[in-house]
PDB file of N, CA and C in Angstrom:
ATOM      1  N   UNK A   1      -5.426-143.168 -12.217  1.00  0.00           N
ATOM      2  CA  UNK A   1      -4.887-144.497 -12.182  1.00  0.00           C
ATOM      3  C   UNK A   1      -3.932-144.784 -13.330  1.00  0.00           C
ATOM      4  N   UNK A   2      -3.373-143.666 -14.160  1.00  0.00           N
ATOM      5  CA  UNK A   2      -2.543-144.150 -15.507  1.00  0.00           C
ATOM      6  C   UNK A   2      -1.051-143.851 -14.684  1.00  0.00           C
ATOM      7  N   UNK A   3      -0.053-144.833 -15.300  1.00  0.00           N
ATOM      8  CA  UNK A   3       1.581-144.463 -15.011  1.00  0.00           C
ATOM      9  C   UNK A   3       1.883-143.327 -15.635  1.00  0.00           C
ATOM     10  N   UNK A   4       2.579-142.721 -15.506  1.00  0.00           N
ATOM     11  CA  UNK A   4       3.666-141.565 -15.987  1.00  0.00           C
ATOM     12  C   UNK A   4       4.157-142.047 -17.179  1.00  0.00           C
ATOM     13  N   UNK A   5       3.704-141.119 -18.375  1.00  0.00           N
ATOM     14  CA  UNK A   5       4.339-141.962 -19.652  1.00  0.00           C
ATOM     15  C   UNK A   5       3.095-142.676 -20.454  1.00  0.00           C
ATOM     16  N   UNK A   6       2.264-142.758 -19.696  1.00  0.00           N
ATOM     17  CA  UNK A   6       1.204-144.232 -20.511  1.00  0.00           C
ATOM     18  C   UNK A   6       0.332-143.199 -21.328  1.00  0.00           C
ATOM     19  N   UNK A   7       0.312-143.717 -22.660  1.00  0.00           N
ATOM     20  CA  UNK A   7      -0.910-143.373 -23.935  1.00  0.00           C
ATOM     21  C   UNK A   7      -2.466-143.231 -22.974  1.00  0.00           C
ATOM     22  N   UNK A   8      -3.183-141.920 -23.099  1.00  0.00           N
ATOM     23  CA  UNK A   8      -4.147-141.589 -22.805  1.00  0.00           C
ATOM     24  C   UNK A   8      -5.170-141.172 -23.306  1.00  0.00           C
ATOM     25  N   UNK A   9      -6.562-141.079 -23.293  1.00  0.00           N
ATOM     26  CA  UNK A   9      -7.416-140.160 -24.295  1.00  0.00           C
ATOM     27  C   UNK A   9      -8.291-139.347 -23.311  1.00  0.00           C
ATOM     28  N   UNK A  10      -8.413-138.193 -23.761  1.00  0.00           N
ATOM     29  CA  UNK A  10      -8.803-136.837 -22.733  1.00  0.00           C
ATOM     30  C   UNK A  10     -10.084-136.263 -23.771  1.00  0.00           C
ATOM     31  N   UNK A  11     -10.749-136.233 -22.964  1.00  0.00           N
ATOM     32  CA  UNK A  11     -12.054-135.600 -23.015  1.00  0.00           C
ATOM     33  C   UNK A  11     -12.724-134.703 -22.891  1.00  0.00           C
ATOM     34  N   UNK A  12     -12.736-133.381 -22.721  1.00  0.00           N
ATOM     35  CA  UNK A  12     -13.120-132.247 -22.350  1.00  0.00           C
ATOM     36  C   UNK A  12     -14.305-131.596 -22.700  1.00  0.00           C
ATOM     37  N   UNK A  13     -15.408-131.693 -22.102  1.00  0.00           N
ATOM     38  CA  UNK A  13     -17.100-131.087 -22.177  1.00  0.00           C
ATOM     39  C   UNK A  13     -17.057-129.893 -22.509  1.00  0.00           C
ATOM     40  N   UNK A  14     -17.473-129.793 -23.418  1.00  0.00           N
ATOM     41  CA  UNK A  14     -17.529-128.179 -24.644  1.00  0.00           C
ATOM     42  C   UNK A  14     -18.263-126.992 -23.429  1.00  0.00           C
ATOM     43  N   UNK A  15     -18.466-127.378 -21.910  1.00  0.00           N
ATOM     44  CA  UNK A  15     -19.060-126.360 -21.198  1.00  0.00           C
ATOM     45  C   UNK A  15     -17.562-125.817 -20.516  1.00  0.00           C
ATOM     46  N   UNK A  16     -16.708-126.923 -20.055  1.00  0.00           N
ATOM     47  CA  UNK A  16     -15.946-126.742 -19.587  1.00  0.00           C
ATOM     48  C   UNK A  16     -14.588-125.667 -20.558  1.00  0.00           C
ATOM     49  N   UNK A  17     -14.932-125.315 -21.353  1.00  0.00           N
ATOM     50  CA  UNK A  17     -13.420-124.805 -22.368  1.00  0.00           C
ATOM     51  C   UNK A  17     -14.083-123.174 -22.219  1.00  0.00           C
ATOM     52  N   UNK A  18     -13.339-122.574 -21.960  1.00  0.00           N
ATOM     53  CA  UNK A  18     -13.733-120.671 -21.969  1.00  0.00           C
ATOM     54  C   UNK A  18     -12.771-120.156 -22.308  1.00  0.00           C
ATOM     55  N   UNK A  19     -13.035-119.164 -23.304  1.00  0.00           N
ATOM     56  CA  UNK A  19     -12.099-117.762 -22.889  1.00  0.00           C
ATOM     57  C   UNK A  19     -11.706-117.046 -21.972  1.00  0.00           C
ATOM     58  N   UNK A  20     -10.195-117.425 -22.251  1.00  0.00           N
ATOM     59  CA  UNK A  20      -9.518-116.702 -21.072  1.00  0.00           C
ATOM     60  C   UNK A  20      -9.811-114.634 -20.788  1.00  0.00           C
ATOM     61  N   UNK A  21      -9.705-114.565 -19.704  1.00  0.00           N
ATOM     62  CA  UNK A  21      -9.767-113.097 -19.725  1.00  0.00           C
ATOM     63  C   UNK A  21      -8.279-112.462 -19.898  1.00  0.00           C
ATOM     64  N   UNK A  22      -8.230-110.995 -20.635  1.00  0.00           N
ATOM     65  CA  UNK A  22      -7.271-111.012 -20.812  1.00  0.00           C
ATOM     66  C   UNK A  22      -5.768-111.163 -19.568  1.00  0.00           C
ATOM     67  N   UNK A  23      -4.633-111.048 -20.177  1.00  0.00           N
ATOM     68  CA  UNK A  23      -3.456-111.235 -19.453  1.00  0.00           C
ATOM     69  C   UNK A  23      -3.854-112.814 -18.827  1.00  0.00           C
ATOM     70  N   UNK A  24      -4.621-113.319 -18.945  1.00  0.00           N
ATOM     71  CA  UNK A  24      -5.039-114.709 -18.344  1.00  0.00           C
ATOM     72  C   UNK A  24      -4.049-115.584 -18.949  1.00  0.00           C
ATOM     73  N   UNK A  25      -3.427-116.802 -18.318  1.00  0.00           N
ATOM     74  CA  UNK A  25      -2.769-117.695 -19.231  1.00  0.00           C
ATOM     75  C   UNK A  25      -3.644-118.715 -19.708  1.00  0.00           C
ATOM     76  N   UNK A  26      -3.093-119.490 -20.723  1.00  0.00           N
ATOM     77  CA  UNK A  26      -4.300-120.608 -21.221  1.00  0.00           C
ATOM     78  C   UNK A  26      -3.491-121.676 -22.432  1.00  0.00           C
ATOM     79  N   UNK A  27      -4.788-121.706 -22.857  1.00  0.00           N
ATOM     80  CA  UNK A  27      -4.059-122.388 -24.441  1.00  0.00           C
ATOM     81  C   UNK A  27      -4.224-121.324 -26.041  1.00  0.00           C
ATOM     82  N   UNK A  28      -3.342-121.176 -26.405  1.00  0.00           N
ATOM     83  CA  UNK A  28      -3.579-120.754 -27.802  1.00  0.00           C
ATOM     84  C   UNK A  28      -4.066-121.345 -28.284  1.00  0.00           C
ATOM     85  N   UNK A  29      -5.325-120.993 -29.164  1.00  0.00           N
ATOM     86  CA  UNK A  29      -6.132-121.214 -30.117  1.00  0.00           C
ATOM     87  C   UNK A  29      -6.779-120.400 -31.555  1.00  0.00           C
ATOM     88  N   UNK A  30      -7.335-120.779 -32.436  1.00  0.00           N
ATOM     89  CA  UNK A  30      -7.774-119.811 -33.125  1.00  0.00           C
ATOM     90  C   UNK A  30      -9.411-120.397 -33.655  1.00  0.00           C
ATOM     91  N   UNK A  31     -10.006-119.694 -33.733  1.00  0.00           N
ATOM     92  CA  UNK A  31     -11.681-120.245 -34.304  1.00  0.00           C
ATOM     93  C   UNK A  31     -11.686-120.419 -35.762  1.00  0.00           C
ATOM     94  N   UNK A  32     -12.338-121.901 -35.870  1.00  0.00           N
ATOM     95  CA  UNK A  32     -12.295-122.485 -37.158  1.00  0.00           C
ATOM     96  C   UNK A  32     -13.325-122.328 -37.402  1.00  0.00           C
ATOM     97  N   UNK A  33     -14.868-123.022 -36.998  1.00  0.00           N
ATOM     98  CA  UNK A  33     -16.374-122.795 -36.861  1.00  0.00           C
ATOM     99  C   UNK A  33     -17.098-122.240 -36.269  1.00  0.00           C
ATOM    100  N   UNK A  34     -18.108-121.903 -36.355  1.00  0.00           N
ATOM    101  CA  UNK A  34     -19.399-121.678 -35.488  1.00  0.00           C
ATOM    102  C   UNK A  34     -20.483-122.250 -35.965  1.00  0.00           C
ATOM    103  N   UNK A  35     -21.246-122.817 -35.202  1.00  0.00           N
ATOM    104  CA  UNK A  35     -22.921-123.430 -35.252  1.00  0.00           C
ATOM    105  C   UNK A  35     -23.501-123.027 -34.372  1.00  0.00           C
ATOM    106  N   UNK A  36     -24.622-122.373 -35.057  1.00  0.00           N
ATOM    107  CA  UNK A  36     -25.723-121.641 -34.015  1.00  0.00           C
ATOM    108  C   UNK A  36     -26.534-123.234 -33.378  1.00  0.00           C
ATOM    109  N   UNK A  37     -26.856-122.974 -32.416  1.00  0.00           N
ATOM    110  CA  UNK A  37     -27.819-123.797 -31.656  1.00  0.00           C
ATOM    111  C   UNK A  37     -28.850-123.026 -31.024  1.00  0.00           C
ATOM    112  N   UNK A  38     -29.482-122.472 -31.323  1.00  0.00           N
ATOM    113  CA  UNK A  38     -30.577-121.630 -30.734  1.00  0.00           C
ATOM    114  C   UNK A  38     -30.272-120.478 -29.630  1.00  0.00           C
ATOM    115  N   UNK A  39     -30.077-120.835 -28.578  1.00  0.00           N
ATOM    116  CA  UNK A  39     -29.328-119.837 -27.423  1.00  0.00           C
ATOM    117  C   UNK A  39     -28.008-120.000 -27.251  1.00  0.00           C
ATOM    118  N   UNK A  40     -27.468-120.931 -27.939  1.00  0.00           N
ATOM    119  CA  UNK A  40     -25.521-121.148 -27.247  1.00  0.00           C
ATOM    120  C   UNK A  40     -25.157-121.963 -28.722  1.00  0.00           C
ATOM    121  N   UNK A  41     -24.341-121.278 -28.961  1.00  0.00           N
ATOM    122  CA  UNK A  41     -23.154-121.600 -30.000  1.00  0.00           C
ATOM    123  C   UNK A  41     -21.965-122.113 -30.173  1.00  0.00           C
ATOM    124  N   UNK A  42     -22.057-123.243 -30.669  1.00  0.00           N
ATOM    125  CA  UNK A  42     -20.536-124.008 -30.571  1.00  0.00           C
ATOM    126  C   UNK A  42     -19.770-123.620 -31.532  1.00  0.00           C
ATOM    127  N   UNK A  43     -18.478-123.602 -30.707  1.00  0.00           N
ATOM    128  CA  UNK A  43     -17.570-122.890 -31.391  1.00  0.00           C
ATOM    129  C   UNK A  43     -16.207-124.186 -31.680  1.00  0.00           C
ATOM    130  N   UNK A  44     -15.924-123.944 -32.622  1.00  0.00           N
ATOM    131  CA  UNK A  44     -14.975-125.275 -32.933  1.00  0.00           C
ATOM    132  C   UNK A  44     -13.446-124.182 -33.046  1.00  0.00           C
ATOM    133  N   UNK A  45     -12.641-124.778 -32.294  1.00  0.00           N
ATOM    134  CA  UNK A  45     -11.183-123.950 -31.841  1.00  0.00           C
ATOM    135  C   UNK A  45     -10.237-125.037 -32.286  1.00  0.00           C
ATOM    136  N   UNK A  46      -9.258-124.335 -33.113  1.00  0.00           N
ATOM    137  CA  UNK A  46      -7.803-125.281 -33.602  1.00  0.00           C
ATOM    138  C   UNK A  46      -6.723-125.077 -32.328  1.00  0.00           C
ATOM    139  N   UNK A  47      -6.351-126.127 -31.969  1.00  0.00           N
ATOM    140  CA  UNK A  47      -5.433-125.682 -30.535  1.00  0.00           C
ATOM    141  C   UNK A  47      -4.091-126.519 -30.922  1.00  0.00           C
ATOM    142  N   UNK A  48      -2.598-125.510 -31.279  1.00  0.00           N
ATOM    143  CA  UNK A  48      -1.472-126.303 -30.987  1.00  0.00           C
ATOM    144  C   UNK A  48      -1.568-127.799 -30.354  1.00  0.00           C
ATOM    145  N   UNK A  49      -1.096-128.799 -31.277  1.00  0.00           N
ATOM    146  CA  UNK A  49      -1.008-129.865 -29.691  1.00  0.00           C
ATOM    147  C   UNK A  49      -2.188-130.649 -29.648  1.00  0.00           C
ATOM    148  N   UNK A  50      -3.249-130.540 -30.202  1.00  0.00           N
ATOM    149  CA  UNK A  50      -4.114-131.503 -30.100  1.00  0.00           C
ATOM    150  C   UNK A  50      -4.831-131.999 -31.218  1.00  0.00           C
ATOM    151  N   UNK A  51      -5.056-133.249 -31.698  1.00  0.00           N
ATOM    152  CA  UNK A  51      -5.241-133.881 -32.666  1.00  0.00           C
ATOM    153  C   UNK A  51      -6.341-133.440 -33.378  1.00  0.00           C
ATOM    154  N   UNK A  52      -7.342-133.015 -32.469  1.00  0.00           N
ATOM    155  CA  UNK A  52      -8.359-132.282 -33.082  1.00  0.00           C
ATOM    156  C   UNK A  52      -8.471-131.129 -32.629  1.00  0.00           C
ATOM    157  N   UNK A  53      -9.786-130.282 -33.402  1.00  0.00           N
ATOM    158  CA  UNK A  53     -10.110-129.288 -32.474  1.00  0.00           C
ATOM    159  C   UNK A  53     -10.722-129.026 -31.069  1.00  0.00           C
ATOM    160  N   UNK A  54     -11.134-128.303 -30.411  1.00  0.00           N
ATOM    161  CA  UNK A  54     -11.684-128.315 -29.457  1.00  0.00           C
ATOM    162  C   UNK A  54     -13.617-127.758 -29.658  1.00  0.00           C
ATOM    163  N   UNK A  55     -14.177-127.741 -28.858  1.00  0.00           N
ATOM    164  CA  UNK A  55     -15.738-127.784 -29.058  1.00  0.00           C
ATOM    165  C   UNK A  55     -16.028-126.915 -27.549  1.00  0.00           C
ATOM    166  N   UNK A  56     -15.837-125.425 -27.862  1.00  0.00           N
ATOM    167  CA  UNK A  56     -16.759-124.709 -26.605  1.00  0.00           C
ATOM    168  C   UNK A  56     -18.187-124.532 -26.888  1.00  0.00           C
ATOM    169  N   UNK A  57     -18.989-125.130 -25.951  1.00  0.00           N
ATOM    170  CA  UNK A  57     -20.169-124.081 -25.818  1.00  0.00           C
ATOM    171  C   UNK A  57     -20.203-123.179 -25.442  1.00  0.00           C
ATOM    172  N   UNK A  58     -20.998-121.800 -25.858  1.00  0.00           N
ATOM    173  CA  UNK A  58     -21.110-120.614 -25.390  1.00  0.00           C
ATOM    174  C   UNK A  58     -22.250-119.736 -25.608  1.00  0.00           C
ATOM    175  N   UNK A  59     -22.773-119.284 -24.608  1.00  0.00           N
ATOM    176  CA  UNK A  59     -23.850-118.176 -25.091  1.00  0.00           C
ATOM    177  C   UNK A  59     -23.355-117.007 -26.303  1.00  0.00           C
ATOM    178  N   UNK A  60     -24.836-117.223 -27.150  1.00  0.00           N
ATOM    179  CA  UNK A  60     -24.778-116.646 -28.405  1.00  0.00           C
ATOM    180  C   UNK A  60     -23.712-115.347 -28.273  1.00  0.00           C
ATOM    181  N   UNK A  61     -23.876-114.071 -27.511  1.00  0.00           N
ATOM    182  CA  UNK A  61     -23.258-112.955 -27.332  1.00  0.00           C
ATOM    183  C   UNK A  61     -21.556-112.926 -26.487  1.00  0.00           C
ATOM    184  N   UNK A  62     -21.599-114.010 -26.473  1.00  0.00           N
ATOM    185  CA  UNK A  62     -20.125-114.507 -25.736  1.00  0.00           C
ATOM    186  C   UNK A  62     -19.455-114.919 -26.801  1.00  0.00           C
ATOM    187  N   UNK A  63     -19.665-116.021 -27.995  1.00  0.00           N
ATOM    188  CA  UNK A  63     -19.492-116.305 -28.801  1.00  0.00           C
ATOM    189  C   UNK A  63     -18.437-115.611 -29.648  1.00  0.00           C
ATOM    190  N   UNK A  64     -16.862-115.604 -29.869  1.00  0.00           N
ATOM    191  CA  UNK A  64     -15.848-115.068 -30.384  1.00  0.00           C
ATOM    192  C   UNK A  64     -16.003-115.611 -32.019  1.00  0.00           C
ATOM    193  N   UNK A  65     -15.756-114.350 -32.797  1.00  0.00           N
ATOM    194  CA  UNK A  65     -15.933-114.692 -34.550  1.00  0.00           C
ATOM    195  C   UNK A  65     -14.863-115.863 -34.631  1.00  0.00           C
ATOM    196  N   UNK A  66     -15.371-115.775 -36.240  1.00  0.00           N
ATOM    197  CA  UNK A  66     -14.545-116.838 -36.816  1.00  0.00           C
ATOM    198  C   UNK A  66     -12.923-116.024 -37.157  1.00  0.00           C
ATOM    199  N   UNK A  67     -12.204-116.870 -37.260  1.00  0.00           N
ATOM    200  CA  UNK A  67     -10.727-116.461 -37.277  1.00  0.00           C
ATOM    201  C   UNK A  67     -10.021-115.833 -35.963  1.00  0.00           C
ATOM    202  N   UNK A  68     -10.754-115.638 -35.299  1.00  0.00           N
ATOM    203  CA  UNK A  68     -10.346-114.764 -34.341  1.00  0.00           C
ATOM    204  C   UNK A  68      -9.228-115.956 -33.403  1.00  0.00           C
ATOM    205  N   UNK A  69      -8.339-115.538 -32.707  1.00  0.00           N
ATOM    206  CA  UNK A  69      -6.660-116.201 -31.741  1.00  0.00           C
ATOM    207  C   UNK A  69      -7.377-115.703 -30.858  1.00  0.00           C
ATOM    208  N   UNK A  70      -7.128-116.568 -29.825  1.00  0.00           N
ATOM    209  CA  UNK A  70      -8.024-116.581 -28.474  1.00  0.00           C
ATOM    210  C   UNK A  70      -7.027-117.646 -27.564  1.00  0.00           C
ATOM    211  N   UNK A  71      -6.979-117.215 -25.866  1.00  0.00           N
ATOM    212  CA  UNK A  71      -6.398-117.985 -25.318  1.00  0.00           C
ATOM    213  C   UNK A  71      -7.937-118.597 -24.539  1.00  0.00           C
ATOM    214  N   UNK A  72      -7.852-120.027 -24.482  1.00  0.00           N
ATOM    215  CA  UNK A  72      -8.354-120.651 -23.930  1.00  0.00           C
ATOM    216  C   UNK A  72      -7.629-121.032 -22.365  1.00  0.00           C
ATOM    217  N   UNK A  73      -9.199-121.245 -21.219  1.00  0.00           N
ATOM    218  CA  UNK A  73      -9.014-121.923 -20.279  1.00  0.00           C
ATOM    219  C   UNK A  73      -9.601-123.067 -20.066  1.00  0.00           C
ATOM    220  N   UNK A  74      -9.468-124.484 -19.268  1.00  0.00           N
ATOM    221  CA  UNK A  74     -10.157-125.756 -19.057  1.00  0.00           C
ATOM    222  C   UNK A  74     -10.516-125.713 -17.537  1.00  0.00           C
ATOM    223  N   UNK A  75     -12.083-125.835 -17.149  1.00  0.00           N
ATOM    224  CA  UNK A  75     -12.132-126.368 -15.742  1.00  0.00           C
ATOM    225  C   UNK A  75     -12.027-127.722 -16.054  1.00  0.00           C
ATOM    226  N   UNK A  76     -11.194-128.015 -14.965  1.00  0.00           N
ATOM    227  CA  UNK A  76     -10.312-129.485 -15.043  1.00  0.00           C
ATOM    228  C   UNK A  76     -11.435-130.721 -14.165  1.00  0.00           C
ATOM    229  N   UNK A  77     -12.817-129.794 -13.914  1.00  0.00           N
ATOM    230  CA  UNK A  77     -13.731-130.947 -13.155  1.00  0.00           C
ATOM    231  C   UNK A  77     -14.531-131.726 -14.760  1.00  0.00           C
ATOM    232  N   UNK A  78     -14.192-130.270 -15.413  1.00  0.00           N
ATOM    233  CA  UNK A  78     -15.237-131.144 -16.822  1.00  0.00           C
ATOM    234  C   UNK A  78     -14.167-131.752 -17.821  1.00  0.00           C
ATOM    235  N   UNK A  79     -12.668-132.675 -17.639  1.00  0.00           N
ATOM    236  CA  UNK A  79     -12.086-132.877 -18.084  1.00  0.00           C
ATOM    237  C   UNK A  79     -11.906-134.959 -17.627  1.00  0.00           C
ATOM    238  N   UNK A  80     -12.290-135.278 -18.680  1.00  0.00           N
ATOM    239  CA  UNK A  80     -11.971-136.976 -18.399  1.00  0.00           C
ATOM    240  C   UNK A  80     -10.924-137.726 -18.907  1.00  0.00           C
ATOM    241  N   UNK A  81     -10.037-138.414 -18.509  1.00  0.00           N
ATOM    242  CA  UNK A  81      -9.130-139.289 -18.920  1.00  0.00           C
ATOM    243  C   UNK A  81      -9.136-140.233 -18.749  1.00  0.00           C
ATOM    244  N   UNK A  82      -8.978-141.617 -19.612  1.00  0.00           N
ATOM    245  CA  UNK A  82      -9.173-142.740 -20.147  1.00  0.00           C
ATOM    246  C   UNK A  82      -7.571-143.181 -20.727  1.00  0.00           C
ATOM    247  N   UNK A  83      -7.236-144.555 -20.289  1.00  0.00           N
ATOM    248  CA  UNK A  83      -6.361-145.208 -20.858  1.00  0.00           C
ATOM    249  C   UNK A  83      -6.749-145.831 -22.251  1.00  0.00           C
ATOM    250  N   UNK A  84      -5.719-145.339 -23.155  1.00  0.00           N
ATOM    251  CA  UNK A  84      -5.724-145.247 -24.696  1.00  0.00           C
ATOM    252  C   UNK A  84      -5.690-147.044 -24.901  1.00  0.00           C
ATOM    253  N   UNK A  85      -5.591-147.733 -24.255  1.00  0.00           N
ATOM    254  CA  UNK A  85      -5.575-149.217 -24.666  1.00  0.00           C
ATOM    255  C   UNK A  85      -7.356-149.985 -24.173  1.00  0.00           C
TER     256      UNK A  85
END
């Protein structure tokens, strides 16, 4: 329901953000954090372009080190948008 042009705020569920496989297209990113959570580890990703970082969850052994450039993908069902006013 937003016009073309209109200030937005986007939301994206830390289940929904993955590593791309390779040759995959995505978003460039690089890993800033990790926090263990018992079985799945959030991973905090610096992404060109967005004000903050991003927040994947991921099983512990999936889990990409720190520093590591990684292309990210978004399923766009776990993605919400909201008018910024």
């Amino acid at each position: 329901g937003l016009v073309e042009g209109e200030r937005a705020i986007m939301c994206i569920r830390r289940r929904a953000i993955r590593e791309a496989d390779k040759g995959q297209k995505g978003l460039s990113g690089r890993v800033l954090k990790q926090r263990f959570l018992g079985d799945l580890v959030q991973v905090e990703i610096g992404v060109e372009g967005f004000e903050r970082p991003l927040m994947m969850l991921t099983r512990e052994d999936l889990a990409p080190p720190r520093d590591r450039d990684l292309t990210l993908t978004i399923d766009p069902s776990g993605v919400l948008v909201f008018p910024a006013s």
